[in-house]
N, C-alpha and C. Protein backbone atom coordinates (compact mmCIF):
# COMPACT_ATOMS: atom_id res chain seq x y z
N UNK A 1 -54.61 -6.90 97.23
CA UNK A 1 -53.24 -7.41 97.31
C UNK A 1 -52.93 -7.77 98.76
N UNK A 2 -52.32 -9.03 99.17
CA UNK A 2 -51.89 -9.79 100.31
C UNK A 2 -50.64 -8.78 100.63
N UNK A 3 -51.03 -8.01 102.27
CA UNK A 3 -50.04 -7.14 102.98
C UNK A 3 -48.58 -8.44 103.45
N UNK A 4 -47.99 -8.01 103.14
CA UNK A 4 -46.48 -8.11 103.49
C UNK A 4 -46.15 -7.80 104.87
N UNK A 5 -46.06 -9.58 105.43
CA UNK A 5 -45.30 -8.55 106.84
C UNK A 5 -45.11 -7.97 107.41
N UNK A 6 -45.32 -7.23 108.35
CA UNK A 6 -44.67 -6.05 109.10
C UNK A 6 -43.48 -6.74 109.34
N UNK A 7 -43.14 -7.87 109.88
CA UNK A 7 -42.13 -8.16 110.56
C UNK A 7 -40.79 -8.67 109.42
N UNK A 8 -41.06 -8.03 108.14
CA UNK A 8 -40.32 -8.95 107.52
C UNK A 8 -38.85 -7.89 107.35
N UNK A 9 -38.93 -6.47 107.28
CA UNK A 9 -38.16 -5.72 107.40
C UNK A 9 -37.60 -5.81 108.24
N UNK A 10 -37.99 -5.20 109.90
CA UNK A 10 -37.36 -5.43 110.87
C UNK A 10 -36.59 -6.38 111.41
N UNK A 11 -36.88 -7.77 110.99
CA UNK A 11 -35.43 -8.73 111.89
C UNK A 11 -34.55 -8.02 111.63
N UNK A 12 -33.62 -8.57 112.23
CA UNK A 12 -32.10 -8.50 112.63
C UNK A 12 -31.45 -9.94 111.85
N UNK A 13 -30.69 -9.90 110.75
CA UNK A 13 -30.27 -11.05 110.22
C UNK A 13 -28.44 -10.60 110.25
N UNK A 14 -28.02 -11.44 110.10
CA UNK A 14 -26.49 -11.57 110.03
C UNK A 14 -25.88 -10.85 108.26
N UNK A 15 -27.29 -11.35 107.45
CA UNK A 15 -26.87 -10.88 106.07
C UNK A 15 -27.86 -10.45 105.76
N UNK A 16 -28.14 -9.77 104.73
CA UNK A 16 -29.35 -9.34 103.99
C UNK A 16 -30.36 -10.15 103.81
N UNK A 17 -31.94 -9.68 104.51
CA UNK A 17 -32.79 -10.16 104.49
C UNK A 17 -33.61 -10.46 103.08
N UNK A 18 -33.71 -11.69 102.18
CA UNK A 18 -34.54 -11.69 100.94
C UNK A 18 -35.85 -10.49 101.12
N UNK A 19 -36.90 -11.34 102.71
CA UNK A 19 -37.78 -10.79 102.31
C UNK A 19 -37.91 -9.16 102.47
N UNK A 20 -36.65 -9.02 103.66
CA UNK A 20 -36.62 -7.31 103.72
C UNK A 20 -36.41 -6.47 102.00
N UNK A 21 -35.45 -7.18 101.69
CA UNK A 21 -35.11 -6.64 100.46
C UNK A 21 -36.36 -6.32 99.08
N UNK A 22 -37.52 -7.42 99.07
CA UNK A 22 -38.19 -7.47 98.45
C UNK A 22 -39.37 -6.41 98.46
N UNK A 23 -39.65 -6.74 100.51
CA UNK A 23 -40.69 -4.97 100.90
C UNK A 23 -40.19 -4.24 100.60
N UNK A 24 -38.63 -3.35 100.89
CA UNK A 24 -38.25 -2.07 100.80
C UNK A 24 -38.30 -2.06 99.24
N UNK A 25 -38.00 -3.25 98.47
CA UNK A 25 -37.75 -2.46 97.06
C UNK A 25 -39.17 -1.94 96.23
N UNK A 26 -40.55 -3.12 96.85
CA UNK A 26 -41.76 -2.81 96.40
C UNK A 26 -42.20 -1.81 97.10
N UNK A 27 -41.68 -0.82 98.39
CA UNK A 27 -42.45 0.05 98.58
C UNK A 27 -41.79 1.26 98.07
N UNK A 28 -40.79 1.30 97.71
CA UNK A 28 -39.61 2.19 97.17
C UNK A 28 -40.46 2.64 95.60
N UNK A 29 -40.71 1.08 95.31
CA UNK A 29 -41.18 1.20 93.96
C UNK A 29 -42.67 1.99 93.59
N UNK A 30 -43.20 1.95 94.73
CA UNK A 30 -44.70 2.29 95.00
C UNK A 30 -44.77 3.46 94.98
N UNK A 31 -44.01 4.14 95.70
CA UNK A 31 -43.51 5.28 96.52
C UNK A 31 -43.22 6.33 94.81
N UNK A 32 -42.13 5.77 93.92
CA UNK A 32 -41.74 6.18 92.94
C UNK A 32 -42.90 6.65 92.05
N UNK A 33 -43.63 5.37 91.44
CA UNK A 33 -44.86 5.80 90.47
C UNK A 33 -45.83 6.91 91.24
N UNK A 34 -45.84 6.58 92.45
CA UNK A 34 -46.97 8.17 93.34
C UNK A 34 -46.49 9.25 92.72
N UNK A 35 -45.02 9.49 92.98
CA UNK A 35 -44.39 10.54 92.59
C UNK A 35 -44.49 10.74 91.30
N UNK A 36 -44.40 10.12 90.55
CA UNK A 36 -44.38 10.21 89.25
C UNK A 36 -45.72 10.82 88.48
N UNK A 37 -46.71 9.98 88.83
CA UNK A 37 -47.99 9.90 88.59
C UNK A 37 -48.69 11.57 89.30
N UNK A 38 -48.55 11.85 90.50
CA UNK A 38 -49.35 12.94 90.87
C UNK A 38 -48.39 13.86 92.03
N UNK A 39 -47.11 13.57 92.20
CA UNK A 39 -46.23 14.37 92.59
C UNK A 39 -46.52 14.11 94.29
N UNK A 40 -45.65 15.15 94.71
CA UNK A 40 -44.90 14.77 96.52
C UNK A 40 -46.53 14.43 97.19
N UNK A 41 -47.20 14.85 96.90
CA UNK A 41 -48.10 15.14 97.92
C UNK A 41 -48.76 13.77 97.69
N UNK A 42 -49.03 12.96 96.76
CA UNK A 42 -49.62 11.32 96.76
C UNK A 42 -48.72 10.61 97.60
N UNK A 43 -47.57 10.78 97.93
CA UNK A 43 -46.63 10.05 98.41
C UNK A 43 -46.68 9.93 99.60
N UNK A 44 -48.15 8.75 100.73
CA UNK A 44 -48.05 8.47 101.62
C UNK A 44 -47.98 7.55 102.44
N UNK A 45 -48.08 7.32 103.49
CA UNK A 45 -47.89 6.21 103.83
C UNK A 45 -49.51 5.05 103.57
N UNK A 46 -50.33 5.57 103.41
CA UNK A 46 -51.61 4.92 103.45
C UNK A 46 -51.77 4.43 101.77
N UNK A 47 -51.25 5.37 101.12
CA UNK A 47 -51.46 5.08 99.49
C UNK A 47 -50.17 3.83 98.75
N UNK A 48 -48.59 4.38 99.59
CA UNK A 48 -47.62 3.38 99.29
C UNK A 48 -48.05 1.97 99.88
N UNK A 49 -48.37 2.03 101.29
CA UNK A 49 -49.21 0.33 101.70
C UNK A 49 -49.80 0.00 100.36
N UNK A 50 -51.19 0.76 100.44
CA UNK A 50 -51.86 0.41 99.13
C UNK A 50 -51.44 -0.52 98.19
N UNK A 51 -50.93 0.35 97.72
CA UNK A 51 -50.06 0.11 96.05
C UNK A 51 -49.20 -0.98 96.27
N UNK A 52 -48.63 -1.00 97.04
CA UNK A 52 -47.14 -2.04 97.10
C UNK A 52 -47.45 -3.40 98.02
N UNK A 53 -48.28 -3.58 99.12
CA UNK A 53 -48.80 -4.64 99.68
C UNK A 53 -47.82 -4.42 101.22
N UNK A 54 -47.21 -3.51 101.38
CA UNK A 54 -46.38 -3.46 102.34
C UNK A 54 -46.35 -2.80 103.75
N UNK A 55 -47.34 -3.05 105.32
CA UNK A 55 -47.95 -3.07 106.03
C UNK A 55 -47.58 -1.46 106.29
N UNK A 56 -48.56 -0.89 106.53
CA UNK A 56 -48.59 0.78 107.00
C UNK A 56 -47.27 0.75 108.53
N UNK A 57 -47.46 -0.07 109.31
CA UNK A 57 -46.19 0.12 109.92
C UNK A 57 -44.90 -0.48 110.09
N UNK A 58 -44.46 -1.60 108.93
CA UNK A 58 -43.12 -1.21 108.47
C UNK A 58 -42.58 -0.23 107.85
N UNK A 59 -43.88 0.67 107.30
CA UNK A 59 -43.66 1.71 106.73
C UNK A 59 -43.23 3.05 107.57
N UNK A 60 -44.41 2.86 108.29
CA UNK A 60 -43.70 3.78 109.30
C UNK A 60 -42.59 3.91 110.31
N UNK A 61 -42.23 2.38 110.38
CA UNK A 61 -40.74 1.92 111.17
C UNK A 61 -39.53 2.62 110.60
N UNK A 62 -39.85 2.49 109.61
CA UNK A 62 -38.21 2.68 108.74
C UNK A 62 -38.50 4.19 108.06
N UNK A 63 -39.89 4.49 107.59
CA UNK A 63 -39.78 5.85 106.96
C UNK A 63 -41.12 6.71 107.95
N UNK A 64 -40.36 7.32 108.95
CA UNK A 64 -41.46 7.91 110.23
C UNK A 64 -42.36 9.23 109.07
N UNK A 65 -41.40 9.73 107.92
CA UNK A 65 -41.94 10.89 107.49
C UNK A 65 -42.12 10.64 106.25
N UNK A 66 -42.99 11.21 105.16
CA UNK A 66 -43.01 10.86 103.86
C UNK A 66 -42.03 11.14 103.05
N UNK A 67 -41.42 12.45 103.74
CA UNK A 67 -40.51 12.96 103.01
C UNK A 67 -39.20 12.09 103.35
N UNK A 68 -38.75 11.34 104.07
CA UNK A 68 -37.51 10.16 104.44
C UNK A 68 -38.10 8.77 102.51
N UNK A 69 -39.20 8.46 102.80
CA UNK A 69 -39.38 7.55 102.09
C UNK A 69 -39.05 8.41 100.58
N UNK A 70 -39.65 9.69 100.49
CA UNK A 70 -39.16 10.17 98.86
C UNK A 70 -37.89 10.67 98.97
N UNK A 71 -37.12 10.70 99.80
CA UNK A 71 -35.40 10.99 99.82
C UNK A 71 -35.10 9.68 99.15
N UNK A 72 -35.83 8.65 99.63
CA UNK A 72 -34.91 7.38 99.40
C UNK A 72 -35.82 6.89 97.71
N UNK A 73 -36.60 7.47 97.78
CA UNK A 73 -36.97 7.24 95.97
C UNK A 73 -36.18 8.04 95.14
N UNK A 74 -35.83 8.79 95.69
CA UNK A 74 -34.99 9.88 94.63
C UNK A 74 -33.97 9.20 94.67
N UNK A 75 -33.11 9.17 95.73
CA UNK A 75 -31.41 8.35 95.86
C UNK A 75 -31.63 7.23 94.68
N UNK A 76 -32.62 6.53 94.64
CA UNK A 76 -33.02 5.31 93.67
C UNK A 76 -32.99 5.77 92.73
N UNK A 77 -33.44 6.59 92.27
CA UNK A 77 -34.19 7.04 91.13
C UNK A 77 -33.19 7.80 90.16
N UNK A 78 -31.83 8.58 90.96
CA UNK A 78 -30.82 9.34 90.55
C UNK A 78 -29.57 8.49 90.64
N UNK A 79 -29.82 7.38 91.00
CA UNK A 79 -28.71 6.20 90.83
C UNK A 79 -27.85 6.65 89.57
N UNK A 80 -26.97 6.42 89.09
CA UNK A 80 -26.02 6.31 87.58
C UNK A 80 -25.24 5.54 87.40
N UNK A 81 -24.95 5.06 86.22
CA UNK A 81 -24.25 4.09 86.13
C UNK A 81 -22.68 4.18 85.89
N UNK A 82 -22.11 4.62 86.99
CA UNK A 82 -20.50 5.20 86.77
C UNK A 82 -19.77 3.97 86.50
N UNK A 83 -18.84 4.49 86.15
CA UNK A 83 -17.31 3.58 85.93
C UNK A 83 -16.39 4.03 86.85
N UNK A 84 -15.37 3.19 87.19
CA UNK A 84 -14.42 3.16 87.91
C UNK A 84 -13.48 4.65 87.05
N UNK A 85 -12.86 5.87 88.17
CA UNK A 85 -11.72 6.24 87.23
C UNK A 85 -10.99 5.80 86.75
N UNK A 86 -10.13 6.20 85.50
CA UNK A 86 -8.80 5.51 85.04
C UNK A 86 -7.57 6.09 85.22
N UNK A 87 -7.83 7.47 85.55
CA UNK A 87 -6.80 8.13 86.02
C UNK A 87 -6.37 9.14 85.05
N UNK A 88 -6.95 9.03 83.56
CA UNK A 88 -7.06 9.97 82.46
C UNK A 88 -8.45 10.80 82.42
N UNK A 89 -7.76 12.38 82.72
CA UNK A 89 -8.72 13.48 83.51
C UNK A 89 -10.06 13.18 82.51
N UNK A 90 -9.51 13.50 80.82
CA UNK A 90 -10.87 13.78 79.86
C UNK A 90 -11.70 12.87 79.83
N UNK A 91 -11.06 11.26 79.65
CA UNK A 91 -11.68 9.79 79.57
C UNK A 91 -12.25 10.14 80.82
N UNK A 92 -12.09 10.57 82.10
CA UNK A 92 -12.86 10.13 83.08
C UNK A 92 -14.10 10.89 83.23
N UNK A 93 -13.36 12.48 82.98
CA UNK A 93 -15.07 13.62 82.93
C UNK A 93 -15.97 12.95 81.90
N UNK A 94 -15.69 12.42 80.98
CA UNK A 94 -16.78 12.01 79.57
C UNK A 94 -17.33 10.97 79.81
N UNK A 95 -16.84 10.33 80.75
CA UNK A 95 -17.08 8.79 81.46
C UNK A 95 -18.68 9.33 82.51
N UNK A 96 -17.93 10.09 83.21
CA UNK A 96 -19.45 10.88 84.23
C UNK A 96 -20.03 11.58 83.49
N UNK A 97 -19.96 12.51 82.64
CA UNK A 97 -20.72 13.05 82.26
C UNK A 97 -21.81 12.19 81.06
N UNK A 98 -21.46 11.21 80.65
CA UNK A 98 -22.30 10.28 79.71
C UNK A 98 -23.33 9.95 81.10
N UNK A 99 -22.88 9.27 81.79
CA UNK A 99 -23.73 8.52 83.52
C UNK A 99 -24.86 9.46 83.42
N UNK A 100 -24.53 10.98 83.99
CA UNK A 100 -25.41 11.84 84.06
C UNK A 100 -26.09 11.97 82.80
N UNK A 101 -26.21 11.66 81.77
CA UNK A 101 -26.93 11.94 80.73
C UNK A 101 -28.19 10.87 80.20
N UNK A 102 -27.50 9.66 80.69
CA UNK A 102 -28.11 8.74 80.88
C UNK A 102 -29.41 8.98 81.92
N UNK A 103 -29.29 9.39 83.05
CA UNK A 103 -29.67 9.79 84.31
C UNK A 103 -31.35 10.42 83.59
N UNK A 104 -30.23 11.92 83.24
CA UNK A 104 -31.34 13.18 82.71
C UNK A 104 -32.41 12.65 81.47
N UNK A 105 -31.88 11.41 80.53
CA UNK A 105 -32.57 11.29 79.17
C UNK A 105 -33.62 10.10 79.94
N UNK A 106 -33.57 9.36 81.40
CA UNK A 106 -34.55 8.27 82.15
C UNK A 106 -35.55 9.32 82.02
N UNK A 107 -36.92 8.50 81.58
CA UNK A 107 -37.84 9.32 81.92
C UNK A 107 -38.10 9.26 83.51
N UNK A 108 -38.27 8.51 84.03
CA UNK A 108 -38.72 8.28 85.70
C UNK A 108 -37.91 9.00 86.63
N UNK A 109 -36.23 8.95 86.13
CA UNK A 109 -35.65 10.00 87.54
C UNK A 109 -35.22 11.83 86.31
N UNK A 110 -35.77 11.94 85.42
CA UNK A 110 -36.07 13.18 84.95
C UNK A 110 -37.29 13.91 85.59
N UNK A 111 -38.17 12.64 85.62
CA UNK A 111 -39.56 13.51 86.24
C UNK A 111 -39.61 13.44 87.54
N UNK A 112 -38.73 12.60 88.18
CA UNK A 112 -38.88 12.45 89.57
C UNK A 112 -37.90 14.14 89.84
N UNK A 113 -37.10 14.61 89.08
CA UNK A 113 -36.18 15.42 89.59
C UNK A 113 -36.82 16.65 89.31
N UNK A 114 -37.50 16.94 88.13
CA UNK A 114 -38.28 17.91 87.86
C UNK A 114 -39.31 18.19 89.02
N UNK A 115 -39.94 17.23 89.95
CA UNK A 115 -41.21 16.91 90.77
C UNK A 115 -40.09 17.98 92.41
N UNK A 116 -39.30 17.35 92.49
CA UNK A 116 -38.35 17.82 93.04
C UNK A 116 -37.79 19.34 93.54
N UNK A 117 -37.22 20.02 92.17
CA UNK A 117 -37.41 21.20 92.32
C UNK A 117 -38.20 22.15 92.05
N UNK A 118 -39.24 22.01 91.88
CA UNK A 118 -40.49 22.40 91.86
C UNK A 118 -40.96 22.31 93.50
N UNK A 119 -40.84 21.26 94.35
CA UNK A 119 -41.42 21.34 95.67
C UNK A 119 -40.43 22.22 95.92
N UNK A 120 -38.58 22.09 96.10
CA UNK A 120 -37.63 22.77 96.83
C UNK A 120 -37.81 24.01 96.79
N UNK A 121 -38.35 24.83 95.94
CA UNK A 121 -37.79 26.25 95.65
C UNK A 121 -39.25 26.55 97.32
N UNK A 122 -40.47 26.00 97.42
CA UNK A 122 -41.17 26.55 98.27
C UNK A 122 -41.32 25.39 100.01
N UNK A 123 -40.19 24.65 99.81
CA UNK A 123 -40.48 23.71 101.24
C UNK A 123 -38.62 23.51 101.51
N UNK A 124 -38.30 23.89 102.40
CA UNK A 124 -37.02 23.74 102.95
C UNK A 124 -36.47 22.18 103.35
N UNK A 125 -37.59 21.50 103.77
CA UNK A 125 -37.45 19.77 103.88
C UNK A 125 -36.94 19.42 102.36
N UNK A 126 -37.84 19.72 101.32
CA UNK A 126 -37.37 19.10 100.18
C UNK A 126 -36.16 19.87 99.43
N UNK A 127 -35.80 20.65 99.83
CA UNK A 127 -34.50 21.47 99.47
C UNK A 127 -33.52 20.55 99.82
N UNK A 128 -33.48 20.40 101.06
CA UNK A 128 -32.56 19.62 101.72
C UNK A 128 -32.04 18.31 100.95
N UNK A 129 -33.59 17.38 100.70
CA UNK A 129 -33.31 16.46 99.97
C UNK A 129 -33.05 16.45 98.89
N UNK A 130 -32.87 17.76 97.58
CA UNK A 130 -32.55 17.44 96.97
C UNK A 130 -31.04 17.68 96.81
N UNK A 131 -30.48 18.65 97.83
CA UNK A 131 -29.12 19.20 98.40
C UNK A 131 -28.32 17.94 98.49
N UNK A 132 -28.86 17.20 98.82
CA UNK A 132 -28.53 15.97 99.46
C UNK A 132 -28.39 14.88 97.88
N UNK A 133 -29.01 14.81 97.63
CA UNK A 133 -29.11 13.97 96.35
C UNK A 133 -28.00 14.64 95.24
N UNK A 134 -27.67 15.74 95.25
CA UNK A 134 -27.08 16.60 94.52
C UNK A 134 -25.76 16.38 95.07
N UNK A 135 -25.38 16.36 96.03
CA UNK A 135 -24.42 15.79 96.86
C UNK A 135 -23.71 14.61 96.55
N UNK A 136 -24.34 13.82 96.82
CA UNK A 136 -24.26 11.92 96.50
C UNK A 136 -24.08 11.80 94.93
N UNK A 137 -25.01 12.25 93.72
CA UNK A 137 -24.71 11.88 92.67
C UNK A 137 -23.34 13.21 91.94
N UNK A 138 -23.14 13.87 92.40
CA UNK A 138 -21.98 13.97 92.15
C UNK A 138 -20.48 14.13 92.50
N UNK A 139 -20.34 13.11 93.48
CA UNK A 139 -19.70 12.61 94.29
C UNK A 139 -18.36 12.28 93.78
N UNK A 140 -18.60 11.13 92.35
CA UNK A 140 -17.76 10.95 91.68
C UNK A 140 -17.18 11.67 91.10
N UNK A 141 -17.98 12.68 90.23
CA UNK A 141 -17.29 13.43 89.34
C UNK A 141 -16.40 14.69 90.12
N UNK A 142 -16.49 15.08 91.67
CA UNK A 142 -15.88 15.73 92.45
C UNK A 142 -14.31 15.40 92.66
N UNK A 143 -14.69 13.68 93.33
CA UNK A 143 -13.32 12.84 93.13
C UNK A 143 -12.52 12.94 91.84
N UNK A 144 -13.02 12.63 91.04
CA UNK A 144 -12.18 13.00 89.76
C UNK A 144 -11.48 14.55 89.91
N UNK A 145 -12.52 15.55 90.26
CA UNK A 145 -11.15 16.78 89.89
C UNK A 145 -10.68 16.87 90.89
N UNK A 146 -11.10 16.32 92.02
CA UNK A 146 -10.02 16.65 93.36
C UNK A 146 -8.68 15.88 92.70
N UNK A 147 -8.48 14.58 91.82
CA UNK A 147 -7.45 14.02 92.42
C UNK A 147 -6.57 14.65 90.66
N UNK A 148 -7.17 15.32 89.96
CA UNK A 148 -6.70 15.90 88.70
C UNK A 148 -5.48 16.92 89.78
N UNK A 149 -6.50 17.68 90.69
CA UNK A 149 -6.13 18.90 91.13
C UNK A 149 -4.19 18.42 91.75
N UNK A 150 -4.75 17.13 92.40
CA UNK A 150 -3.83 16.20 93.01
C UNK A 150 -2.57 16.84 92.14
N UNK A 151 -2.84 15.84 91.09
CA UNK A 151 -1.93 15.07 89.84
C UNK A 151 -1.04 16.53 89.04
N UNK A 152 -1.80 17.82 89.31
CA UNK A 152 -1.45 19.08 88.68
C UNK A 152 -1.53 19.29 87.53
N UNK A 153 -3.12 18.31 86.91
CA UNK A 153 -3.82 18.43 85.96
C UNK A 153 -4.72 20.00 85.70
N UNK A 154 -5.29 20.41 87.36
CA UNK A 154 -6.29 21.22 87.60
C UNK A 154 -5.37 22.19 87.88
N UNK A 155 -5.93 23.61 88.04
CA UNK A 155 -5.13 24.22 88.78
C UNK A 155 -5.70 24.06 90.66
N UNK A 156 -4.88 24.13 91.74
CA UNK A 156 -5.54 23.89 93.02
C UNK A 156 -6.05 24.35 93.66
N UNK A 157 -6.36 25.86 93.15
CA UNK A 157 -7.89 26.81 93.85
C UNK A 157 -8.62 26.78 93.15
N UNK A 158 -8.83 25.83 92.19
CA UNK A 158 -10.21 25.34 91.28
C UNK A 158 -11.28 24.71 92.23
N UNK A 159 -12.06 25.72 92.69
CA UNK A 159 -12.91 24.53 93.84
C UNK A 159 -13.97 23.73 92.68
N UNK A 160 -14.10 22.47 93.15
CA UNK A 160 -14.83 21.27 92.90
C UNK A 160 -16.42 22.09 92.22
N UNK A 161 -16.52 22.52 93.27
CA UNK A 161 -18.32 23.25 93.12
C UNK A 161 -18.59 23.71 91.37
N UNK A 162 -17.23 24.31 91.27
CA UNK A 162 -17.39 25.88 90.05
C UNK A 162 -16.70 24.52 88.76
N UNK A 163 -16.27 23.57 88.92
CA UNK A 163 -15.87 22.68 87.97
C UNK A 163 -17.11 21.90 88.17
N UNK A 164 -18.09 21.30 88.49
CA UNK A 164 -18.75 20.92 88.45
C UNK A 164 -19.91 21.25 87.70
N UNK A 165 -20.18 22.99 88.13
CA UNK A 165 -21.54 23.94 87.70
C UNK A 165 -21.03 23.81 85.80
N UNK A 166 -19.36 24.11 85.83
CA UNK A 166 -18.73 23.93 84.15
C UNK A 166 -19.68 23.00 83.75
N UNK A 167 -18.87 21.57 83.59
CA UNK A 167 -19.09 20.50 83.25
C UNK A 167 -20.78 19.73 83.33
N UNK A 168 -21.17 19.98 84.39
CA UNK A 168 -22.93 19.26 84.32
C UNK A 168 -23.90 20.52 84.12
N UNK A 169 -23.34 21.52 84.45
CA UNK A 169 -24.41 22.48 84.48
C UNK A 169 -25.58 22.82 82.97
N UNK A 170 -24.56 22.83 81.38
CA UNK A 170 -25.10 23.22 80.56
C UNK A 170 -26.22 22.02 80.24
N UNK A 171 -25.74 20.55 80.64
CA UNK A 171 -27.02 19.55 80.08
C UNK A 171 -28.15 19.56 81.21
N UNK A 172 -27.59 19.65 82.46
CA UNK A 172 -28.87 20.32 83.21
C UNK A 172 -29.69 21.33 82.85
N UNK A 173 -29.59 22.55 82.38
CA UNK A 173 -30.19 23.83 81.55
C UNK A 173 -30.94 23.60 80.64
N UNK A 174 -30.04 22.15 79.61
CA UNK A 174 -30.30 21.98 77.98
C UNK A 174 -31.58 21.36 78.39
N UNK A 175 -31.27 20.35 79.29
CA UNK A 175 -32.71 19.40 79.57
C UNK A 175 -33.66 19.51 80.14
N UNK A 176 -33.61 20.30 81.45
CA UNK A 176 -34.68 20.75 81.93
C UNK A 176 -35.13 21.59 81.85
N UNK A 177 -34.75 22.91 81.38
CA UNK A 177 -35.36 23.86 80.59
C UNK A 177 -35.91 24.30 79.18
N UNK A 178 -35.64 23.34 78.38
CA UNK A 178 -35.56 23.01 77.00
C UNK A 178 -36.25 22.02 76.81
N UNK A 179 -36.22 21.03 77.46
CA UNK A 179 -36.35 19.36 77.11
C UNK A 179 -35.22 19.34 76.02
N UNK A 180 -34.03 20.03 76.06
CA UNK A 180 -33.02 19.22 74.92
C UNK A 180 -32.41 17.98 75.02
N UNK A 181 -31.81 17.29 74.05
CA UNK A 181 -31.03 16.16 74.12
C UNK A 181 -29.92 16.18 73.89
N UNK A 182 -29.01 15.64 74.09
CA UNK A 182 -27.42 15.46 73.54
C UNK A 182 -26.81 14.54 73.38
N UNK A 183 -26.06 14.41 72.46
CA UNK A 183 -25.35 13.03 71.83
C UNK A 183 -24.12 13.49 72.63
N UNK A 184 -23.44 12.40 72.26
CA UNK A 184 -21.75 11.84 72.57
C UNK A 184 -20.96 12.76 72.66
N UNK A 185 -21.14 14.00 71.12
CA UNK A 185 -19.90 14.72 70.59
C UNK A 185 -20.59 15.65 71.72
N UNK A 186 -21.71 16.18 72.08
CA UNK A 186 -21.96 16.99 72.88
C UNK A 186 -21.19 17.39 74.47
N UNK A 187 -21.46 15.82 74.70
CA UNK A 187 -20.97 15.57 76.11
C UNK A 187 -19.07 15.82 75.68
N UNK A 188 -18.70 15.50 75.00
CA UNK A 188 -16.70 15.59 74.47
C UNK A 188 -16.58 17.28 74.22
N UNK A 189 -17.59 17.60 73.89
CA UNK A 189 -17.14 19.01 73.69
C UNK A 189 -17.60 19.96 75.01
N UNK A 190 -18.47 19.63 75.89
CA UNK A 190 -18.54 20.09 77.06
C UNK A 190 -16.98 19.96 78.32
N UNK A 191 -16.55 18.57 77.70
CA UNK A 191 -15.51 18.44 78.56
C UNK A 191 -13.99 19.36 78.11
N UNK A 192 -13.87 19.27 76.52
CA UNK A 192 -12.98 20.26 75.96
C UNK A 192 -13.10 21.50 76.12
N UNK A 193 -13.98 21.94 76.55
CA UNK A 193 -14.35 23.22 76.37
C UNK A 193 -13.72 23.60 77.93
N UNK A 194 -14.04 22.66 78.93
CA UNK A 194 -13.59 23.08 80.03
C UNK A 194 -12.08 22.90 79.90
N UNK A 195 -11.49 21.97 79.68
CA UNK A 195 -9.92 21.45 79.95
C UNK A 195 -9.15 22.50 78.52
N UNK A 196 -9.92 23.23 78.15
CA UNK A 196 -8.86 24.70 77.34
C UNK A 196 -9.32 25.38 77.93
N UNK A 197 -10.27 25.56 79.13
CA UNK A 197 -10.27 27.07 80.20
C UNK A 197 -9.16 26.44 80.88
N UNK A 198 -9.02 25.46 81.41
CA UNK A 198 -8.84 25.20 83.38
C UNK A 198 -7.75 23.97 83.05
N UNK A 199 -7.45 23.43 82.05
CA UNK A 199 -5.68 22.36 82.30
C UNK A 199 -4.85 23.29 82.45
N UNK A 200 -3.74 22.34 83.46
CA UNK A 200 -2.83 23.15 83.44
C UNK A 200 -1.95 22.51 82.61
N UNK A 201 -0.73 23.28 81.83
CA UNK A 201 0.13 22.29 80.68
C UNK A 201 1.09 21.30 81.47
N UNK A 202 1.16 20.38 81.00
CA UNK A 202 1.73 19.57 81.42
C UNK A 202 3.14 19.10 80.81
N UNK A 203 4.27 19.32 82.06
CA UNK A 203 5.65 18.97 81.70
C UNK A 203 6.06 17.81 80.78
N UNK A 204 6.63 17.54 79.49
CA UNK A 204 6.90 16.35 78.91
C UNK A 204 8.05 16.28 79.98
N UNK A 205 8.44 14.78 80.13
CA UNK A 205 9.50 14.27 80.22
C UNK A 205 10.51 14.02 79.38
N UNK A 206 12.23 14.01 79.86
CA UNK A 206 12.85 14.10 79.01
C UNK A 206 13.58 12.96 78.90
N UNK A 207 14.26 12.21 77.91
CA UNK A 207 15.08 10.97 77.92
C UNK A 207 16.51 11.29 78.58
């Protein structure tokens, strides 16, 4: 396979570079199946060149460590496909929590995440990254109860963390410890189940 540039990443363009865009996404992509295929430790810079056509030191320009390049396969890889809130607490938890399910039922960022904590529990670098990834993808669903908490949907020493562990924690358990699956009513009754612990009632208005 014909190496790619070194120089095609690095310019400096005013807008997004095609051909930058095309190396980072084929070495991203390279980077992914390693992981997939034989876990953290295939994931290098000599094997992603390889595989992807993309010069050993743009590789090393932009990702000095292996573990920078599989942070950024995971971020890829744990992407979801959210929706905008609507401002209705249940529609919005069932809204993220479908995203994440979607996420967990991908085979590629299931096994990439499984590959994951399996390294974290014995390397503090990959802890980090997945701290980090854990961070970012549930980002949204945080915003949502912060602004419930707002609205005096939540109660307001409900920290984010312990509504979160509620709500994603049991299909995390179901799936990666199980390999279970879950439908629709699953994900609606995870969210009911929380909002009859933790709503607070809400004042009707009067005419």
């Amino acid at each position: 396979m014909a190496k790619t540039d070194d120089t095609a990443i690095g310019v400096t363009h005013r807008g997004p570079d095609p051909r930058a865009e095309r190396s980072r996404a084929a070495a991203l992509t390279a980077a992914q199946q390693l992981l997939i295929e034989d876990g953290w430790a295939a994931v290098t810079h000599v094997a992603v060149a390889a595989r992807s056509g993309v010069g050993r030191t743009t590789l090393y320009r932009h990702w000095p460590e292996s573990a920078m390049l599989i942070r950024d396969v995971l971020a890829r890889s744990f992407q979801a496909d959210h929706s905008a809130p609507t401002g209705d607490l249940r529609t919005d938890l069932i809204s993220e929590l479908l995203a994440l399910r979607a996420m967990l039922l991908d085979s590629v960022a299931e096994r990439a995440l499984r590959v994951m904590i399996e390294r974290a529990t014995a390397d503090r670098a990959s802890a980090i990254i997945l701290e980090d990834c854990h961070r970012k993808g549930t980002e949204l669903l945080r915003e949502i109860v912060e602004a419930a908490k707002v609205r005096g949907e939540l109660p307001g020493d409900l920290k984010a963390d312990v509504a979160i562990d509620k709500l994603a924690g049991p299909m995390l358990f179901r799936r990666l410890f199980f390999n279970g699956t879950f439908d629709d009513g699953y994900v609606a009754d995870l969210v009911d189940r929380f909002l009859d612990s933790y709503a607070l009632p809400q004042v009707q208005g009067t005419d």
